[in-house]
Protein backbone atom coordinates (compact mmCIF):
# COMPACT_ATOMS: atom_id res chain seq x y z
CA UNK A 1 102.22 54.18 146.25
CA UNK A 2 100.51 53.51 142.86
CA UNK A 3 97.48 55.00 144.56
CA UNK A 4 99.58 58.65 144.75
CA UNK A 5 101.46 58.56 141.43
CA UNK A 6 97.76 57.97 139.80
CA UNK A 7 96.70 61.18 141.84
CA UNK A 8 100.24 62.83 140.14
CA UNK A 9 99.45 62.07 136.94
CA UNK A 10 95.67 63.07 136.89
CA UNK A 11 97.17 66.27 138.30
CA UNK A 12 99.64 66.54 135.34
CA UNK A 13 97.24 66.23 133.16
CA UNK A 14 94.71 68.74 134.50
CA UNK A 15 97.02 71.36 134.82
CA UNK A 16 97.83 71.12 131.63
CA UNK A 17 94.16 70.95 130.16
CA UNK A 18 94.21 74.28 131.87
CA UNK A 19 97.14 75.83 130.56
CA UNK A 20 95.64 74.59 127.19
CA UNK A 21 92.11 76.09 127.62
CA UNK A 22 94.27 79.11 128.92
CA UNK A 23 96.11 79.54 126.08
CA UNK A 24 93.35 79.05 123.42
CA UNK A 25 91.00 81.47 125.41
CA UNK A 26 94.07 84.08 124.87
CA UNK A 27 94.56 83.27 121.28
CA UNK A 28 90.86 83.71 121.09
CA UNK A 29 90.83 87.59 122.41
CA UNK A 30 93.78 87.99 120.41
CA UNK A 31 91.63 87.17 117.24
CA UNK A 32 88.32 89.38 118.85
CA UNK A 33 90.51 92.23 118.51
CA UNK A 34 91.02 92.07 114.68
CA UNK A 35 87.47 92.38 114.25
CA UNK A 36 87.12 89.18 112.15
CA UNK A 37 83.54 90.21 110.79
CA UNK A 38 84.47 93.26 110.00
CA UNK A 39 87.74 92.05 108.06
CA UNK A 40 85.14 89.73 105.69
CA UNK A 41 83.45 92.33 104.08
CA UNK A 42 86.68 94.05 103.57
CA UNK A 43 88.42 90.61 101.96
CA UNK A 44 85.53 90.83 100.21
CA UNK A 45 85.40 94.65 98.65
CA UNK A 46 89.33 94.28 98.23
CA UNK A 47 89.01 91.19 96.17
CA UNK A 48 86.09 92.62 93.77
CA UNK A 49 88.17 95.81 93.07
CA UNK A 50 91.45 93.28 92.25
CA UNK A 51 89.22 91.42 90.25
CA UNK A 52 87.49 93.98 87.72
CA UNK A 53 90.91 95.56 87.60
CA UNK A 54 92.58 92.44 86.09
CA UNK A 55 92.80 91.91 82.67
CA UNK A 56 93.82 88.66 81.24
CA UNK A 57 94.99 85.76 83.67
CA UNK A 58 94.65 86.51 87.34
CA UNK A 59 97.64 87.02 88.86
CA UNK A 60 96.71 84.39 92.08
CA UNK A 61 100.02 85.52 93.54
CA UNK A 62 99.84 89.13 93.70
CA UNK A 63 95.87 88.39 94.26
CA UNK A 64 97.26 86.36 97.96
CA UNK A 65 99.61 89.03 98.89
CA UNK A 66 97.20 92.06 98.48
CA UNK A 67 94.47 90.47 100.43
CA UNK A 68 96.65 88.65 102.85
CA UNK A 69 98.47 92.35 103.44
CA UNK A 70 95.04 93.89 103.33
CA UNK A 71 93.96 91.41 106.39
CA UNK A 72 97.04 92.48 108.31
CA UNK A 73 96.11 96.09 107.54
CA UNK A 74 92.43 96.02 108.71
CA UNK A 75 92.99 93.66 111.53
CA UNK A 76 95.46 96.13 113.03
CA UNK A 77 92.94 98.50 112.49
CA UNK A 78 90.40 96.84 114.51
CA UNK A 79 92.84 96.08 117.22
CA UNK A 80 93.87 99.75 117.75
CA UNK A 81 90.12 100.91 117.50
CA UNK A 82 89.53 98.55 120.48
CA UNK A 83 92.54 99.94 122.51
CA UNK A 84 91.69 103.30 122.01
CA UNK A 85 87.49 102.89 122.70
CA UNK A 86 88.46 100.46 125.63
CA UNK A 87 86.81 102.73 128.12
CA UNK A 88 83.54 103.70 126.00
CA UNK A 89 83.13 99.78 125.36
CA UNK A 90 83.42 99.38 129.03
CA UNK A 91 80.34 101.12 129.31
CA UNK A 92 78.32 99.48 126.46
CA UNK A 93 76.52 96.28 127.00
CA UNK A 94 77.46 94.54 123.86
CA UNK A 95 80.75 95.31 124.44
CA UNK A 96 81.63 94.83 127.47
CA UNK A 97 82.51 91.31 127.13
CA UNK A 98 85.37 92.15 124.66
CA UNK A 99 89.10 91.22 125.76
CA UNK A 100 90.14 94.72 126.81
CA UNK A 101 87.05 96.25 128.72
CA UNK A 102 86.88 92.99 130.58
CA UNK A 103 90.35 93.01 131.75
CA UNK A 104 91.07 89.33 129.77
CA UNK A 105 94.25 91.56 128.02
CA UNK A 106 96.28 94.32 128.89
CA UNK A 107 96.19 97.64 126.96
CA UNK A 108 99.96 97.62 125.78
CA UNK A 109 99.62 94.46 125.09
CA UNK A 110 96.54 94.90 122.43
CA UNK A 111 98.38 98.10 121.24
CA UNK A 112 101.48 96.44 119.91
CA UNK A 113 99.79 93.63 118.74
CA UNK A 114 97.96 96.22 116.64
CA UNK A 115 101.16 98.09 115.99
CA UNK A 116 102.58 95.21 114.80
CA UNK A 117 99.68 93.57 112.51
CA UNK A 118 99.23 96.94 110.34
CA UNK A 119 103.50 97.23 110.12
CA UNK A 120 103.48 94.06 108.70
CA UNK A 121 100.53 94.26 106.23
CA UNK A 122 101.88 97.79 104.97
CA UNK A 123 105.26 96.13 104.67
CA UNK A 124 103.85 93.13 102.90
CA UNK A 125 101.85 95.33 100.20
CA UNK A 126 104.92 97.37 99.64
CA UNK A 127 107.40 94.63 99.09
CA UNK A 128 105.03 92.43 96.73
CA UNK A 129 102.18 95.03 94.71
CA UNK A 130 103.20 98.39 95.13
CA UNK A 131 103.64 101.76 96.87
CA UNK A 132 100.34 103.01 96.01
CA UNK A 133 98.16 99.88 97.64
CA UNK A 134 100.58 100.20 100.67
CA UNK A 135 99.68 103.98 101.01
CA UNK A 136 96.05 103.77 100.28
CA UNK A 137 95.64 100.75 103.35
CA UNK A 138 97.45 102.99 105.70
CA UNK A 139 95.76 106.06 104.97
CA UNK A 140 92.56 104.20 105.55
CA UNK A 141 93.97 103.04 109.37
CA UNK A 142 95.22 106.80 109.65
CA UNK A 143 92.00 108.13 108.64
CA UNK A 144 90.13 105.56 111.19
CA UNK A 145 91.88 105.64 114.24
CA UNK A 146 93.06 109.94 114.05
CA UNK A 147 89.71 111.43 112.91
CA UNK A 148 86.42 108.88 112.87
CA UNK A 149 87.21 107.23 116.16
CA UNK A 150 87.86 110.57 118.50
CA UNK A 151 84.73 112.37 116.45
CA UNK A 152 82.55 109.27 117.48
CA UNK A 153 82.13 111.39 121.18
CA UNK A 154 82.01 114.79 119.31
CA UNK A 155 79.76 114.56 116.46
CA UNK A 156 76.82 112.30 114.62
CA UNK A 157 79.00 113.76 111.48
CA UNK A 158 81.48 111.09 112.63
CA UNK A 159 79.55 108.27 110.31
CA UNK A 160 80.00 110.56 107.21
CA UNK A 161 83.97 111.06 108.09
CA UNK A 162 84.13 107.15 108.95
CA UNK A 163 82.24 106.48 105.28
CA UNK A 164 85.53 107.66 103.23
CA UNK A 165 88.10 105.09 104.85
CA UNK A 166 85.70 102.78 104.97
CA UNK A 167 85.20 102.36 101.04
CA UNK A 168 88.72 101.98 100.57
CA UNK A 169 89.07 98.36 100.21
CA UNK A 170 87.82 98.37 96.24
CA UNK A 171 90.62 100.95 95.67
CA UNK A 172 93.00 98.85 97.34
CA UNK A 173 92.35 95.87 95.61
CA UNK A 174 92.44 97.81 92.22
CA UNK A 175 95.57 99.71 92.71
CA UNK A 176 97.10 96.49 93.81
CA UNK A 177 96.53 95.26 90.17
CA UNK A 178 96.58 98.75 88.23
CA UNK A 179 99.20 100.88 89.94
CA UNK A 180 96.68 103.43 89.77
CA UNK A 181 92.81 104.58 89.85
CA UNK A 182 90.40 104.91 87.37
CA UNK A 183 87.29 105.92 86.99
CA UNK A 184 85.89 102.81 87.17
CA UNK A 185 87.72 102.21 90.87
CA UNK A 186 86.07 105.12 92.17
CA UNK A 187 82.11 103.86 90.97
CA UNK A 188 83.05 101.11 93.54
CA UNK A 189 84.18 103.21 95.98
CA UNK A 190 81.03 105.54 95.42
CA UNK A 191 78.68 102.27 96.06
CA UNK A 192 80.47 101.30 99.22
CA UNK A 193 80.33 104.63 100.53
CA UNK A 194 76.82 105.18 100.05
CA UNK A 195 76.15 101.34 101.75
CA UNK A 196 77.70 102.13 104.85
CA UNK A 197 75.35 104.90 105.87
CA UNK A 198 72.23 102.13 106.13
CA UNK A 199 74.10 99.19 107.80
CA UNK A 200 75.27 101.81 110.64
CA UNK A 201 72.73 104.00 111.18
CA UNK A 202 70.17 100.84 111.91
CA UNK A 203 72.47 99.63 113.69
CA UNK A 204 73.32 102.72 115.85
CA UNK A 205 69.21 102.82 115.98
CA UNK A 206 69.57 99.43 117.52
CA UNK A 207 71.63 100.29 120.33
CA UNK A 208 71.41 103.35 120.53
CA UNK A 209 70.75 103.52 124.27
CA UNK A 210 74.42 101.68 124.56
CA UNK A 211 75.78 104.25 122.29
CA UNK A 212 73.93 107.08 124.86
CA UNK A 213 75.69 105.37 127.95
CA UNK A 214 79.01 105.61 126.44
CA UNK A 215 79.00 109.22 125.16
CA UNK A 216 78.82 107.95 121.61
CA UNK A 217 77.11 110.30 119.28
CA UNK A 218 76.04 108.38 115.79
CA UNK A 219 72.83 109.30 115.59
CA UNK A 220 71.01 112.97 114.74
CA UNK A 221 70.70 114.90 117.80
CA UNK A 222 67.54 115.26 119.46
CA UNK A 223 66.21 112.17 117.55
CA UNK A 224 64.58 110.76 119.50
CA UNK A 225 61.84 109.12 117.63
CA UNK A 226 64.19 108.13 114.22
CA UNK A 227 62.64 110.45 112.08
CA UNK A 228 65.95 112.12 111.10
CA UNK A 229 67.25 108.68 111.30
CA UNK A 230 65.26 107.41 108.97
CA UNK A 231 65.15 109.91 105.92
CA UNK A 232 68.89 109.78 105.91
CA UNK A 233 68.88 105.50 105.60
CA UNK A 234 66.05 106.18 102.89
CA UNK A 235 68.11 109.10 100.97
CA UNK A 236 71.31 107.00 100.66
CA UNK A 237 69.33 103.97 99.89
CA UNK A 238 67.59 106.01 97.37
CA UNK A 239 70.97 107.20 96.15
CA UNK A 240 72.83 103.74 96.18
CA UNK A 241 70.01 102.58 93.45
CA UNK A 242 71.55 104.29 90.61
CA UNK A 243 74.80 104.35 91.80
CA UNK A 244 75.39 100.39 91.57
CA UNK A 245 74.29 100.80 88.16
CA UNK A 246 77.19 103.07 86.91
CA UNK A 247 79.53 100.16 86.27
CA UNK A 248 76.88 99.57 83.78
CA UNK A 249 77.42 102.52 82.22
CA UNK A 250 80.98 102.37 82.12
CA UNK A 251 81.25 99.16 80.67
CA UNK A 252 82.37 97.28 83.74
CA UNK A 253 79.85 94.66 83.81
CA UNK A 254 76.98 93.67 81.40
CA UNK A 255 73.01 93.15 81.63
CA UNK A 256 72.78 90.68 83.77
CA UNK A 257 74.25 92.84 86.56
CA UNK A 258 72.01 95.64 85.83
CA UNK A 259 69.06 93.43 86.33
CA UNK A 260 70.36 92.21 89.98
CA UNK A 261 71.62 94.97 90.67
CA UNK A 262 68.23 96.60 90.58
CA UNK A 263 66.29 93.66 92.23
CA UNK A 264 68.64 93.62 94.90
CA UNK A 265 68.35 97.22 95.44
CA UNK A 266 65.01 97.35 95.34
CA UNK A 267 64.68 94.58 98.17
CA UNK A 268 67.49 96.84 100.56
CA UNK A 269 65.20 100.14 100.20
CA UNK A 270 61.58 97.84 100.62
CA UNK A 271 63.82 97.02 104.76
CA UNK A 272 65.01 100.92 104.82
CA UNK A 273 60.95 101.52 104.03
CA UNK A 274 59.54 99.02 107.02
CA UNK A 275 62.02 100.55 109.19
CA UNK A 276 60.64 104.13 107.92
CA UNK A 277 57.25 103.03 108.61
CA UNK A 278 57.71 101.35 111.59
CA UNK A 279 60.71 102.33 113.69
CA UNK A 280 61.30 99.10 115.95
CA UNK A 281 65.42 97.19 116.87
CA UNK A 282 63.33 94.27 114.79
CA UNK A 283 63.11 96.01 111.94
CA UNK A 284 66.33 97.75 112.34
CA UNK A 285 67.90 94.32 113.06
CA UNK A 286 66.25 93.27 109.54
CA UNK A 287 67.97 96.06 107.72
CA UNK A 288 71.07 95.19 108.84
CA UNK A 289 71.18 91.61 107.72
CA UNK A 290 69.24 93.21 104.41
CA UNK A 291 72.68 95.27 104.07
CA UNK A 292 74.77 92.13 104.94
CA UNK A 293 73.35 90.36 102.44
CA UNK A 294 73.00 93.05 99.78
CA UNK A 295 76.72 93.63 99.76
CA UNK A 296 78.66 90.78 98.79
CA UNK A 297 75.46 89.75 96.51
CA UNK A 298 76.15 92.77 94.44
CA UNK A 299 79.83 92.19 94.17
CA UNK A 300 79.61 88.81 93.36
CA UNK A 301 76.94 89.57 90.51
CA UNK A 302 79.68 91.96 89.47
CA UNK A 303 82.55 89.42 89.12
CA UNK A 304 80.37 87.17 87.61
CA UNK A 305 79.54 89.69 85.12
CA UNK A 306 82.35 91.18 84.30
CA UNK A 307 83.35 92.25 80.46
CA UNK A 308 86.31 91.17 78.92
CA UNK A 309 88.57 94.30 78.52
């Protein structure tokens, strides 16, 4: 008797070890789908245009509810992407271990929960900063999801289209504070727009023989050997030099910026020039941790060295 209600319990409590693995293996996918390392950089670029916006105080309130509405915004971004390349990641090795291509969640399921993540992060920057931020984060899923994501099968052009909702987040974090844009909220959109085109063309250099399999097209056609590939990561590297310096000029941020600023571009175009000279996934792999770094280095050297104003 005590020999069978000790095989009872031990079954109790198995079953529900595996209802709890079950359910954090769920919750997990849930979270793949929002494209957590993705959303950093965002947090990050939002935060940096907030910041240089503010004058006086910061407002830590308003500061929580942009980028916490910003989060929602992007992560329902990411979710939908997922849902709607489902079948291309399918296809693609180092994708097709995500939730949706490998059958772990149900499309309609990953829809609404990306439905409902940007509803409530539009809502959210409505209600508590303004109109304008609410409009400019749902422009930038609308721009995402209706024109870079279907051109991604069409045309390499697809990264340039992509490039303009992708530098949103500075203007989003600015207008959150502002109510409107400036001049010196579009400098940071200029330098995240010209930083994209490096960090995803090595990386669609990288796998670009996934990118092949799925009918992807983000690289010049008839490339084969990276050549085109290659001038274009060293023309907007070459470009994104002087164009982190023009918060300089406009009095954003003082001389200690421009000297980083210049270092640390500098150091991203010596990767985009081993990558020129010797077009290997290594080095391509090594230019995209160059831009990872670069990045948030750049913004933080700009909050740090901000002007009073």
């Amino acid at each position: 008797m005590n020999r069978a209600s000790d095989n009872l319990g031990v079954k109790a409590v198995s079953l529900r070890d595996d209802v709890r693995r079950q359910w954090l293996t769920r919750l997990a996918d849930y979270w793949t789908l929002t494209k957590p390392e993705v959303n950093f950089l965002v947090l990050v670029s939002t935060l940096v245009g907030f910041y240089l916006a503010s004058r006086g105080p910061l407002d830590f309130g308003r500061l929580f509810h942009t980028l916490l509405g910003t989060l929602l915004v992007a992560s329902g971004t990411g979710t939908l992407n997922q849902y709607l390349e489902r079948d291309s990641d399918k296809r693609m090795r180092r994708t097709a271990n995500r939730p949706l291509p490998a059958g772990r969640l149900a499309p309609p399921a990953a829809f609404w929960f990306g439905i409902t993540l940007a509803s409530c992060g539009g809502g959210e920057l409505w209600v508590f900063t303004n109109p304008l931020t609410s409009a400019l984060a749902l422009l930038t899923l609308a721009a995402y999801l209706l024109f870079y994501t279907p051109l991604k099968k069409r045309t390499p052009l697809c990264t340039l289209v992509g490039a303009f909702p992708g530098a949103m987040p500075p203007l989003i974090g600015w207008a959150a504070v502002a109510g409107r844009l400036s001049l010196e909220a579009w400098a940071l959109y200029l330098i995240l727009f010209l930083w994209q085109f490096p960090h995803l063309l090595a990386i669609a250099w990288m796998y670009r023989e996934d990118y092949s399999r799925a009918g992807l097209q983000m690289l010049p056609r008839n490339d084969r050997e990276g050549q085109g590939t290659v001038r274009q990561i060293l023309g907007y590297l070459l470009v994104l030099l002087p164009a982190s310096l023009v918060p300089v000029f406009l009095g954003q941020v003082g001389k200690a910026y421009f000297v980083g600023a210049l270092v640390l571009g500098f150091g991203f175009l010596h990767y985009g020039m081993r990558l020129a000279t010797n077009r290997s996934n290594s080095l391509a792999r090594r230019l995209v941790l160059a831009s990872i770094v670069y990045l948030p280095l750049v913004f933080a050297l700009m909050m740090a060295d901000k002007t009073s104003g």
